[in-house]
C-alpha atoms as a PDB file:
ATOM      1  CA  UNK A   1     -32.053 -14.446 -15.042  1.00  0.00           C
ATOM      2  CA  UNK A   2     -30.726 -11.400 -16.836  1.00  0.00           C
ATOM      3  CA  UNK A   3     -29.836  -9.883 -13.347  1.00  0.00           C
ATOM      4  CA  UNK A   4     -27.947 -12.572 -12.280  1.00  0.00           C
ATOM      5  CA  UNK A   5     -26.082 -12.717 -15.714  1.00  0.00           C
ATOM      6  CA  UNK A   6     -25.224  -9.253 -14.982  1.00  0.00           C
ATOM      7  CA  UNK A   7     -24.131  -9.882 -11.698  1.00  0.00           C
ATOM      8  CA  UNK A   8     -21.108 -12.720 -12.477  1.00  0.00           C
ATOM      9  CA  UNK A   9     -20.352 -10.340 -15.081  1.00  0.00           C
ATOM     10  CA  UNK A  10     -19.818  -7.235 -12.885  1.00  0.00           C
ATOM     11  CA  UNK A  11     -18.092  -9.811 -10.018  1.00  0.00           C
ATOM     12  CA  UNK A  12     -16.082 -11.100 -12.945  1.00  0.00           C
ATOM     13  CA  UNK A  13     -14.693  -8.238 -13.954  1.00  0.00           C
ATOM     14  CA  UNK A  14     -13.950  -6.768 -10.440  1.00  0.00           C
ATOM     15  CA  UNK A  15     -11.611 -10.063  -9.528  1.00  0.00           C
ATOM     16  CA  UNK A  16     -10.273  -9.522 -13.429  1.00  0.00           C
ATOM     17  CA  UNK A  17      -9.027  -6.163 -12.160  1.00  0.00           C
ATOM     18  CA  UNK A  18      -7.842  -7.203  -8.798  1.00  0.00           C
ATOM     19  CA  UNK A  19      -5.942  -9.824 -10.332  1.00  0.00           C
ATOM     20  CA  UNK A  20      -4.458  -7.395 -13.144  1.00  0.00           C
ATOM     21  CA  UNK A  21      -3.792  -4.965 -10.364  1.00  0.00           C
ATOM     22  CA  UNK A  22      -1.626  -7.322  -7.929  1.00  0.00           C
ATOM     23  CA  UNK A  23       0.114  -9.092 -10.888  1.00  0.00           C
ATOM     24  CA  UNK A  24       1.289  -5.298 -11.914  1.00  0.00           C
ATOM     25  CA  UNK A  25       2.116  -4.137  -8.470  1.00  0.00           C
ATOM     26  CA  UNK A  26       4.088  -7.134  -7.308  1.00  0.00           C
ATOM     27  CA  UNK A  27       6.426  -8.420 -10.442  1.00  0.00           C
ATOM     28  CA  UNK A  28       9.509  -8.756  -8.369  1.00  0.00           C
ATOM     29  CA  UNK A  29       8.153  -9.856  -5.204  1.00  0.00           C
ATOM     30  CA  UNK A  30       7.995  -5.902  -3.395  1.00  0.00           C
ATOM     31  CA  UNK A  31       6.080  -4.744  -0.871  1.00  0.00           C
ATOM     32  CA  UNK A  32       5.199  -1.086  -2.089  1.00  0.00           C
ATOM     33  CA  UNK A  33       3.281  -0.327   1.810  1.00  0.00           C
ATOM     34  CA  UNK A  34       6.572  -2.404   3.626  1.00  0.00           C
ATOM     35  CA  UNK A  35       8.768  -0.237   1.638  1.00  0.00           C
ATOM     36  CA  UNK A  36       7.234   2.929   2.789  1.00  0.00           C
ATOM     37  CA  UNK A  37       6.994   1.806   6.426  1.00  0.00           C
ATOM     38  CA  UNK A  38      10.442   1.345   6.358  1.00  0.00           C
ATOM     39  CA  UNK A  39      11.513   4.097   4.972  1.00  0.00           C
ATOM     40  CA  UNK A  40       9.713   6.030   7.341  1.00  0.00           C
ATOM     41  CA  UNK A  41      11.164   4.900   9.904  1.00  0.00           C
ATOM     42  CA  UNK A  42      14.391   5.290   9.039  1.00  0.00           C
ATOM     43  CA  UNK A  43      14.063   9.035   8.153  1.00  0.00           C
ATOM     44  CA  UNK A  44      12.093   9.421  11.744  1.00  0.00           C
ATOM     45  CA  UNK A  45      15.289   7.159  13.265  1.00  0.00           C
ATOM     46  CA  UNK A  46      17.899   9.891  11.023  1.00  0.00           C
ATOM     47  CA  UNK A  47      16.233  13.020  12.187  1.00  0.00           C
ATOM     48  CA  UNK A  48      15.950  11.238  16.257  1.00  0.00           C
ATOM     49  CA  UNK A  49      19.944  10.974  16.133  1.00  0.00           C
ATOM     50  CA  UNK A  50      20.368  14.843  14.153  1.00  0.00           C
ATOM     51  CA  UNK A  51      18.795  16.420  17.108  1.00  0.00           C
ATOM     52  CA  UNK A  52      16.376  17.545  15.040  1.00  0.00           C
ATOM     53  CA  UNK A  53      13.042  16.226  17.541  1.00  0.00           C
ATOM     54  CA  UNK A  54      15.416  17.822  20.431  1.00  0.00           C
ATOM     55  CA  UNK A  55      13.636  20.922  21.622  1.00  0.00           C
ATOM     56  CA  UNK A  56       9.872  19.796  21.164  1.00  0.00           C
ATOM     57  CA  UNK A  57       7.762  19.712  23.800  1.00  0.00           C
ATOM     58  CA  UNK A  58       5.130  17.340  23.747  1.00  0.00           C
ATOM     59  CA  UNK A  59       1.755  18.450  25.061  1.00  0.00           C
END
């Protein structure tokens, strides 16, 4: 019985965390990993239209 006990506990606590952890990450609704994406992209798109890629040869 004491295993189990200390089972729900340690299960407990992980969801506590996960739960902490989302409710600090999203408090105004943002996507941290969208944000990023995009923001890649658009410096990839930036440096495409610079000329910057121009010159590279892919192998």
């Amino acid at each position: 019985m004491k295993k189990n006990d200390s089972m729900a506990a340690a299960i407990s606590a992980v969801i506590s965390y996960i739960k902490a952890e989302k409710r600090q990450g999203d408090t105004h609704g943002i996507n941290r990993w969208g944000v990023s994406g995009r923001q890649f992209q658009m410096q990839t798109r930036n440096q495409m239209q610079s000329k910057s890629f121009h010159g590279w040869k892919l192998r």
